[in-house]
C-alpha atoms as a PDB file:
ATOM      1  CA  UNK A   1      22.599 -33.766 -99.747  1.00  0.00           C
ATOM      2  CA  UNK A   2      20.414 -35.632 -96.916  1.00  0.00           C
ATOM      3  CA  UNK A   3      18.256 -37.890 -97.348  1.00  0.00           C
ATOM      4  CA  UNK A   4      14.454 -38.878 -96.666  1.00  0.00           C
ATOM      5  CA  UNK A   5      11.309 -36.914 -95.516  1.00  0.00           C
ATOM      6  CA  UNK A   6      10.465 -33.657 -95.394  1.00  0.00           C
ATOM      7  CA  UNK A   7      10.114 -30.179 -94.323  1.00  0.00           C
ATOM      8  CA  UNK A   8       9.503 -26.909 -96.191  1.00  0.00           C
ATOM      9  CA  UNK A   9      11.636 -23.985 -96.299  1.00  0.00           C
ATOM     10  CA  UNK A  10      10.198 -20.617 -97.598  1.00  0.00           C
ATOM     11  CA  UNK A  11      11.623 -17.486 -96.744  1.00  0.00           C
ATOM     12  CA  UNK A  12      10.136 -14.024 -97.613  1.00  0.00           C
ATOM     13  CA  UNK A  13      11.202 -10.496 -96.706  1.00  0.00           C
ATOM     14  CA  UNK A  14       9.114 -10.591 -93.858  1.00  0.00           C
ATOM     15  CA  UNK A  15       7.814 -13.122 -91.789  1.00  0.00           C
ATOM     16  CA  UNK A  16       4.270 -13.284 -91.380  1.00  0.00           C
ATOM     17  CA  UNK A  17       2.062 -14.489 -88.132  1.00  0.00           C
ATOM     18  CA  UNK A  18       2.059 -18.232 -88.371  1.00  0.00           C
ATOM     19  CA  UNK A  19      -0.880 -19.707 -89.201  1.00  0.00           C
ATOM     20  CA  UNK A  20       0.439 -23.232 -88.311  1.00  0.00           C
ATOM     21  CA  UNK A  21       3.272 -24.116 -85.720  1.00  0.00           C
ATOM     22  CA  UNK A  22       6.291 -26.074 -86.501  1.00  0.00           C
ATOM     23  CA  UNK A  23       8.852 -27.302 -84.516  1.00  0.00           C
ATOM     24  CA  UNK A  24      11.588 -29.897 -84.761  1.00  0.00           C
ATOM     25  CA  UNK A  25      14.844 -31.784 -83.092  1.00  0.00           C
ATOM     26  CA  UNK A  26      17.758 -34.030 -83.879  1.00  0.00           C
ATOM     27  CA  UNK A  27      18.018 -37.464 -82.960  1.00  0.00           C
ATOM     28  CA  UNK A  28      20.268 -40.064 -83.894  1.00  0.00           C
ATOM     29  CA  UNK A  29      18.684 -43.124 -86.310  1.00  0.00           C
ATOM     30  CA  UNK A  30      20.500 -46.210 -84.600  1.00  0.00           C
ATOM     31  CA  UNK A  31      19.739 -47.284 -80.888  1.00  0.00           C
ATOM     32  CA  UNK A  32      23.509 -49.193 -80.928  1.00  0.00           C
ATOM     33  CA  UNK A  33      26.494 -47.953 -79.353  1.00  0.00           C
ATOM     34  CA  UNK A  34      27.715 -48.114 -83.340  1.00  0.00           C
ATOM     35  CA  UNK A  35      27.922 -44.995 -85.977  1.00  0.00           C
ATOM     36  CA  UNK A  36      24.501 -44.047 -86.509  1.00  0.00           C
ATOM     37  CA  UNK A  37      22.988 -41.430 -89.342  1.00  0.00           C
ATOM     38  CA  UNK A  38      22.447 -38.173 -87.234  1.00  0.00           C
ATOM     39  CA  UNK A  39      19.193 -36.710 -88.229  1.00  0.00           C
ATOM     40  CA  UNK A  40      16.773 -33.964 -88.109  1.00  0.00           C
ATOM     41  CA  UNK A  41      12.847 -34.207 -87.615  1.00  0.00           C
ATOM     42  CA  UNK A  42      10.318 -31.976 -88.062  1.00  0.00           C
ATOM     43  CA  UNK A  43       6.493 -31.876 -87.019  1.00  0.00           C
ATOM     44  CA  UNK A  44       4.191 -28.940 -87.998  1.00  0.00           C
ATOM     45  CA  UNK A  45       0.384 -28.602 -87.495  1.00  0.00           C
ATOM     46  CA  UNK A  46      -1.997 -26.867 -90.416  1.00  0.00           C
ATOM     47  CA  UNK A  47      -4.847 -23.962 -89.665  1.00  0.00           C
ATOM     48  CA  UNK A  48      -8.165 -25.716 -89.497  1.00  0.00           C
ATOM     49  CA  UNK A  49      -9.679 -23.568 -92.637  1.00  0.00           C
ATOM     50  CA  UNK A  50      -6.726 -25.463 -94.437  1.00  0.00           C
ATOM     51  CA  UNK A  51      -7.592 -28.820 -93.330  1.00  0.00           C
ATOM     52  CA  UNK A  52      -8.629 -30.914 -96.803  1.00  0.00           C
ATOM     53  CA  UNK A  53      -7.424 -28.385 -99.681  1.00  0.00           C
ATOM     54  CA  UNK A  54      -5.215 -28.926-102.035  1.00  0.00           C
ATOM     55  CA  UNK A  55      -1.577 -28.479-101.269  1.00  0.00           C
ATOM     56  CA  UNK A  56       1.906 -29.258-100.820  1.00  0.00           C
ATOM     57  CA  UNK A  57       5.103 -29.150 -97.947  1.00  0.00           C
ATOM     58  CA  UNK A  58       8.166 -27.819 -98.198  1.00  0.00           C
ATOM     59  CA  UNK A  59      11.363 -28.511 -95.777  1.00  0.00           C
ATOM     60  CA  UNK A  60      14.055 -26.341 -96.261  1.00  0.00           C
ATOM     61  CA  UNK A  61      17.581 -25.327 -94.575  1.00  0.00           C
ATOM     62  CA  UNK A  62      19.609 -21.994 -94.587  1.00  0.00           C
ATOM     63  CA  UNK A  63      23.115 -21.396 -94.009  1.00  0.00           C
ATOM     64  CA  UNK A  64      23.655 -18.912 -91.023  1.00  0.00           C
ATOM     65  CA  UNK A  65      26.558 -16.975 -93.713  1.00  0.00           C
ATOM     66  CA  UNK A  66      23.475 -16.278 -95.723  1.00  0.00           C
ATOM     67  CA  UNK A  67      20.411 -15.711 -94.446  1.00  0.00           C
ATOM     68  CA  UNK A  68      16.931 -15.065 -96.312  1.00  0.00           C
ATOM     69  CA  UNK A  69      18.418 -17.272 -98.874  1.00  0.00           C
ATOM     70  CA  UNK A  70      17.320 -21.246 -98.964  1.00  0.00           C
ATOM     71  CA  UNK A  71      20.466 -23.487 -99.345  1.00  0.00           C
ATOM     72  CA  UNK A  72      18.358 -27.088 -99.930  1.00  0.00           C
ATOM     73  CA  UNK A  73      15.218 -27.613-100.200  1.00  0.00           C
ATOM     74  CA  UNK A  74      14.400 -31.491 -99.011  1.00  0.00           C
ATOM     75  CA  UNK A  75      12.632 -33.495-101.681  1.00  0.00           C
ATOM     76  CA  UNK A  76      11.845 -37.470-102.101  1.00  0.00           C
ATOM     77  CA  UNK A  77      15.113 -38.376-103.423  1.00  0.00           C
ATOM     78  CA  UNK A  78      16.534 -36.440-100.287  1.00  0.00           C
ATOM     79  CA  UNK A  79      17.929 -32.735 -99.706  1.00  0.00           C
ATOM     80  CA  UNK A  80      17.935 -30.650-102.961  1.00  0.00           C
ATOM     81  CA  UNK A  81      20.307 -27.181-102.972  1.00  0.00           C
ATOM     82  CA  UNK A  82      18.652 -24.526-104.511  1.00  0.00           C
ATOM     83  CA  UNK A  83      19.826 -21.396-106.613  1.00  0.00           C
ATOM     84  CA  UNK A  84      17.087 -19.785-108.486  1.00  0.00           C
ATOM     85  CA  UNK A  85      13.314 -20.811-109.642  1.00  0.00           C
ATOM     86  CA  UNK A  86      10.388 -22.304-107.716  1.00  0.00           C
ATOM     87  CA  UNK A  87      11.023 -24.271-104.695  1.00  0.00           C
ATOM     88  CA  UNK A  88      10.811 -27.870-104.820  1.00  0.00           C
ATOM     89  CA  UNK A  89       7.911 -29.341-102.697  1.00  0.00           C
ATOM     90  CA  UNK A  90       8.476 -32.677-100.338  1.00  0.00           C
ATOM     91  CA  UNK A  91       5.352 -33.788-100.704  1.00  0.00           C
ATOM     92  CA  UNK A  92       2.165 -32.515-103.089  1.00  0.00           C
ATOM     93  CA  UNK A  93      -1.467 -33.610-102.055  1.00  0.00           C
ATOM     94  CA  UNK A  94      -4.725 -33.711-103.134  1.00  0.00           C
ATOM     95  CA  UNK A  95      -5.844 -32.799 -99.636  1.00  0.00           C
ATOM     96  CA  UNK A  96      -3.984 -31.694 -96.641  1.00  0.00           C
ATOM     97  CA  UNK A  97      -4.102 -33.481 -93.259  1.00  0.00           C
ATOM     98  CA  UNK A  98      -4.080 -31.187 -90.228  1.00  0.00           C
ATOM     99  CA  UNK A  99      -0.812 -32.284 -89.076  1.00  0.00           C
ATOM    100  CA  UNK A 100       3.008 -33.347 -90.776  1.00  0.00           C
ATOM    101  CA  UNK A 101       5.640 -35.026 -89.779  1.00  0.00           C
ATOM    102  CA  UNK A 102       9.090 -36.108 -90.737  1.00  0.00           C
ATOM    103  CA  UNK A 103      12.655 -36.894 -90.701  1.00  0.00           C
ATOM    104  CA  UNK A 104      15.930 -36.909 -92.733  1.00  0.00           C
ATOM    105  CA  UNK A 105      19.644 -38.128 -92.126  1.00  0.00           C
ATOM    106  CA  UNK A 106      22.248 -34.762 -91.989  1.00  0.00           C
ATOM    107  CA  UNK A 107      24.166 -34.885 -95.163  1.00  0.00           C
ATOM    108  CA  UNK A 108      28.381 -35.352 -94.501  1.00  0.00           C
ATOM    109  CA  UNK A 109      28.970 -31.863 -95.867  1.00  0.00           C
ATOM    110  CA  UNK A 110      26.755 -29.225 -96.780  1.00  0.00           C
ATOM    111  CA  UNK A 111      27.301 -29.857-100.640  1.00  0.00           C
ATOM    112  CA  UNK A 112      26.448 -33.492-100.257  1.00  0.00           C
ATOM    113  CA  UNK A 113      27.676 -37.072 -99.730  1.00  0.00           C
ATOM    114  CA  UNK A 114      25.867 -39.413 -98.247  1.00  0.00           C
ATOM    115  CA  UNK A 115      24.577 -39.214 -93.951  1.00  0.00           C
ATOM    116  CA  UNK A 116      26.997 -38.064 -91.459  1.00  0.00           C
ATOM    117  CA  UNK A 117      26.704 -39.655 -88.124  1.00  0.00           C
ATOM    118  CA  UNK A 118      27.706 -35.709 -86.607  1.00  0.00           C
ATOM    119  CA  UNK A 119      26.001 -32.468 -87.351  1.00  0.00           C
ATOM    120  CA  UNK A 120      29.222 -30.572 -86.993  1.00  0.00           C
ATOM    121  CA  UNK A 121      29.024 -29.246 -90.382  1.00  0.00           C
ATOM    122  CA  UNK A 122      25.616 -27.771 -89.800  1.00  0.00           C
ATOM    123  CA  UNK A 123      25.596 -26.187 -86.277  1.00  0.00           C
ATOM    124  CA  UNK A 124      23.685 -22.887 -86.345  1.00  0.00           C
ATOM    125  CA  UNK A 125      21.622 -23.678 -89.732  1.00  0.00           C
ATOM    126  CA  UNK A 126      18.110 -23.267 -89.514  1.00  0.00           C
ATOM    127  CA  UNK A 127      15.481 -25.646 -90.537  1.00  0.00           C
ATOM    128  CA  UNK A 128      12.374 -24.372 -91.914  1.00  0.00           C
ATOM    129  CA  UNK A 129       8.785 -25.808 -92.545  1.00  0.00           C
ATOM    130  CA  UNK A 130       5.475 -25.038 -94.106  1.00  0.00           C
ATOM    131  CA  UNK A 131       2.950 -26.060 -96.273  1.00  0.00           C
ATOM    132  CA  UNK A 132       0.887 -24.104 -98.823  1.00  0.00           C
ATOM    133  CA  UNK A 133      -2.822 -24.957-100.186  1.00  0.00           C
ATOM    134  CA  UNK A 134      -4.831 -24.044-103.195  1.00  0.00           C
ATOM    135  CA  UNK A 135      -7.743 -21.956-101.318  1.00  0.00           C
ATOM    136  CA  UNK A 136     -11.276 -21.327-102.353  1.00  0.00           C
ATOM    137  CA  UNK A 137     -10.141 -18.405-104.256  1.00  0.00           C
ATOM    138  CA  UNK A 138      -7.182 -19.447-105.940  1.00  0.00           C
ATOM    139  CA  UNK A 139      -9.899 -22.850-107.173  1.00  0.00           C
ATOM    140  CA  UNK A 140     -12.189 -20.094-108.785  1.00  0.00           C
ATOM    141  CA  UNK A 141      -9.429 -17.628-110.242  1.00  0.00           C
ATOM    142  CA  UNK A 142      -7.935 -20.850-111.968  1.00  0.00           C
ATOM    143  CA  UNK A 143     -11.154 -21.576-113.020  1.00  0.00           C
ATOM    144  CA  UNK A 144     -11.640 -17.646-114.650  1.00  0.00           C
ATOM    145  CA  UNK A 145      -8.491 -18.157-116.288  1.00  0.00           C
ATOM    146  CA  UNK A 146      -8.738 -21.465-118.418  1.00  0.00           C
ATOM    147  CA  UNK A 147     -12.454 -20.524-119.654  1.00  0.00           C
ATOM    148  CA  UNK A 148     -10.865 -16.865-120.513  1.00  0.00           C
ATOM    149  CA  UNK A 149      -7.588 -18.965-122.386  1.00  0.00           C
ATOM    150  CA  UNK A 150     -10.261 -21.735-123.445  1.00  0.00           C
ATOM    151  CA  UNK A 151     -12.423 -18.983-125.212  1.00  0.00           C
ATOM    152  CA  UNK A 152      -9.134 -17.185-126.511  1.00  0.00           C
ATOM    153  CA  UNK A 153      -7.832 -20.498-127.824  1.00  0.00           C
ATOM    154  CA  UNK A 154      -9.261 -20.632-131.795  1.00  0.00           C
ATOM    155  CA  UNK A 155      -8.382 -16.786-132.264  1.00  0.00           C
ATOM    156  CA  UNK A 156      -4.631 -17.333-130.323  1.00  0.00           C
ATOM    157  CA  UNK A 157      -4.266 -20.274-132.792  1.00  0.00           C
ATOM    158  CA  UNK A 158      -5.073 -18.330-135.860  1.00  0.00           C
ATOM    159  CA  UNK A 159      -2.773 -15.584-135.255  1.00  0.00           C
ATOM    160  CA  UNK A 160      -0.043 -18.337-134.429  1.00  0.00           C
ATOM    161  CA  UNK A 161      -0.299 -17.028-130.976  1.00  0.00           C
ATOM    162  CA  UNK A 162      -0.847 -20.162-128.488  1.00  0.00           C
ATOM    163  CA  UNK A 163       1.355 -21.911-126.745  1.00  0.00           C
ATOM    164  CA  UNK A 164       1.544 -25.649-125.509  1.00  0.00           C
ATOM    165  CA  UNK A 165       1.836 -24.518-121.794  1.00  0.00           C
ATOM    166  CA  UNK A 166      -1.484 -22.566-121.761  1.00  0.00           C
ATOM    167  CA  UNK A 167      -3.196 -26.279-121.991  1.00  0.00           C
ATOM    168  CA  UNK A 168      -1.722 -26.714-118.986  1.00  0.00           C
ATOM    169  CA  UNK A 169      -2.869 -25.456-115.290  1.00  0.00           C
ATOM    170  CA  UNK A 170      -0.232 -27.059-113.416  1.00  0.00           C
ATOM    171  CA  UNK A 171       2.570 -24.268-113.442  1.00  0.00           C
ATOM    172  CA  UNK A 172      -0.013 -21.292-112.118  1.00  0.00           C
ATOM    173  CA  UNK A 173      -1.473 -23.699-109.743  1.00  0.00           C
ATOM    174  CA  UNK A 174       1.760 -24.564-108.295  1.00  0.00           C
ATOM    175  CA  UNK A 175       2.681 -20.854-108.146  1.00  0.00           C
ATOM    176  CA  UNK A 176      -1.215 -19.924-106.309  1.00  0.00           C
ATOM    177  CA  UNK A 177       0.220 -22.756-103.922  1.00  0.00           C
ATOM    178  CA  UNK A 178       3.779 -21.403-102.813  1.00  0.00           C
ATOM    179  CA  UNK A 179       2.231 -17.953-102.915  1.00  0.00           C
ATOM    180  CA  UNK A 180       0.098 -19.035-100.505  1.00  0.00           C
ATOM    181  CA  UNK A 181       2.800 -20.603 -98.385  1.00  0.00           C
ATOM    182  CA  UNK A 182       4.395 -17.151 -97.584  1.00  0.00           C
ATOM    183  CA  UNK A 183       0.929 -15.958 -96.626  1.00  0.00           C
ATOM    184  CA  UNK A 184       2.017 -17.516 -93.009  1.00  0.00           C
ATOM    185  CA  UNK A 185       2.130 -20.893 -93.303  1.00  0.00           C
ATOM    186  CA  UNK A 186       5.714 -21.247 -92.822  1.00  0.00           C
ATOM    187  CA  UNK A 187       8.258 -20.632 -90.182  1.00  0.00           C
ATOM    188  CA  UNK A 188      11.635 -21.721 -88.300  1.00  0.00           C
ATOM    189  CA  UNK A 189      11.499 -24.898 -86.610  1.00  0.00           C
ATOM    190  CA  UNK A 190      14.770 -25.770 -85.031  1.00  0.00           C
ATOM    191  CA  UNK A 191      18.690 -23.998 -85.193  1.00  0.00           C
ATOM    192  CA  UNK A 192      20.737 -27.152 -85.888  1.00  0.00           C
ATOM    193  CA  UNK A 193      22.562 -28.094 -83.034  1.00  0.00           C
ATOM    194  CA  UNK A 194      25.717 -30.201 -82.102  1.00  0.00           C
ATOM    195  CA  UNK A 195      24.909 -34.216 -82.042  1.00  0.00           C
ATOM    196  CA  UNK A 196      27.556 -36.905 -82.275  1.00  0.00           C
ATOM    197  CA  UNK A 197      26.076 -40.012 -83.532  1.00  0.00           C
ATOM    198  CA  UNK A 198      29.147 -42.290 -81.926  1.00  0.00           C
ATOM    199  CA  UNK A 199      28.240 -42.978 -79.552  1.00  0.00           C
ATOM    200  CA  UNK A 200      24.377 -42.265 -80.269  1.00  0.00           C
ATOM    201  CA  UNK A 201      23.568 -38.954 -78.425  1.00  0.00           C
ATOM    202  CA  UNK A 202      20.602 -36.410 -78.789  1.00  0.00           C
ATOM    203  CA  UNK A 203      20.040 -32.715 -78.889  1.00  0.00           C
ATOM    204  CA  UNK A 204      17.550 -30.023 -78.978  1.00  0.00           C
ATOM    205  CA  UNK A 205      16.903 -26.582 -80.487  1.00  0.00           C
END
């Protein structure tokens, strides 16, 4: 599906009070009277006790037919769709900066194909961003948990009971880190609307 930047799209049962703000537009990528990508972009700022922590951002879009469930989640090698499982990050960071920002091209059809200079096939989706961190908290319960499996590990491995993946922190960290996301750190930031790309036009929210 599209292509470039990203945005984060995590949706919950309820929607929590922001703790960031995100908002975004579409624009079209040329500045010539010729077929231009049409695109979306999105800018969000992060909650100052957030600022510097671990973390990652997520850009997603839904499909009005189906709402509460992520169609694509944006990633670096452009827009992802999404069925089941964790949702793929944008962008992962050793430290958060207090603001994010970007763009991607709107896909020719919603189940891919390269950028469509028209965002008729996507008028009414919504476009959501966030980011989640690794907080104080989640640093020291990570920390509880491999000295607990570290202590464990000669006994586990005795009774032919460890397994490769408790070596590794990455998959809890990842899930303290979306967990965190739906905590408020997410939220709609623009309803797709109609932008013709020939000539180059622009629209709002």
């Amino acid at each position: 599906m599209l292509k470039k930047s990203g945005f984060i799209l995590l949706l919950s049962q309820g929607m929590a009070a922001m703790a960031q703000a995100v908002s975004g537009n579409v624009f079209c990528a040329g500045t010539t009277f010729d077929p231009s990508p049409a695109s979306v972009s999105i800018t969000g700022t992060v909650a100052a006790p957030d600022v510097g922590l671990p973390g990652a951002i997520w850009v997603g879009i839904e499909d009005p037919a189906k709402p509460g469930t992520p169609a694509a989640f944006l990633t670096p090698g452009g827009w992802m769709a999404w069925t089941t499982g964790g949702f793929p990050s944008y962008v992962e960071t050793p430290a958060i900066g207090s603001t994010f920002s970007y763009s991607a091209c709107i896909p020719a059809s919603p189940t891919g194909g390269g950028c469509a200079a028209t965002s008729s096939e996507f008028v009414g989706w919504k476009v959501y961003a966030g980011y989640g961190v690794l907080t104080p908290e989640h640093q020291a319960l990570i920390g509880r948990r491999r000295a607990s499996l570290d202590l464990a590990k000669p006994w586990l491995q005795q009774k032919g009971k460890w397994r490769a993946d408790y070596d590794d922190d990455t998959a809890f960290r990842n899930a303290l880190i979306q967990k965190s996301a739906n905590d408020g750190r997410w939220g709609p930031a623009l309803t797709i609307p109609f932008i013709s790309c020939t000539p180059p036009d622009s629209g709002g929210q």
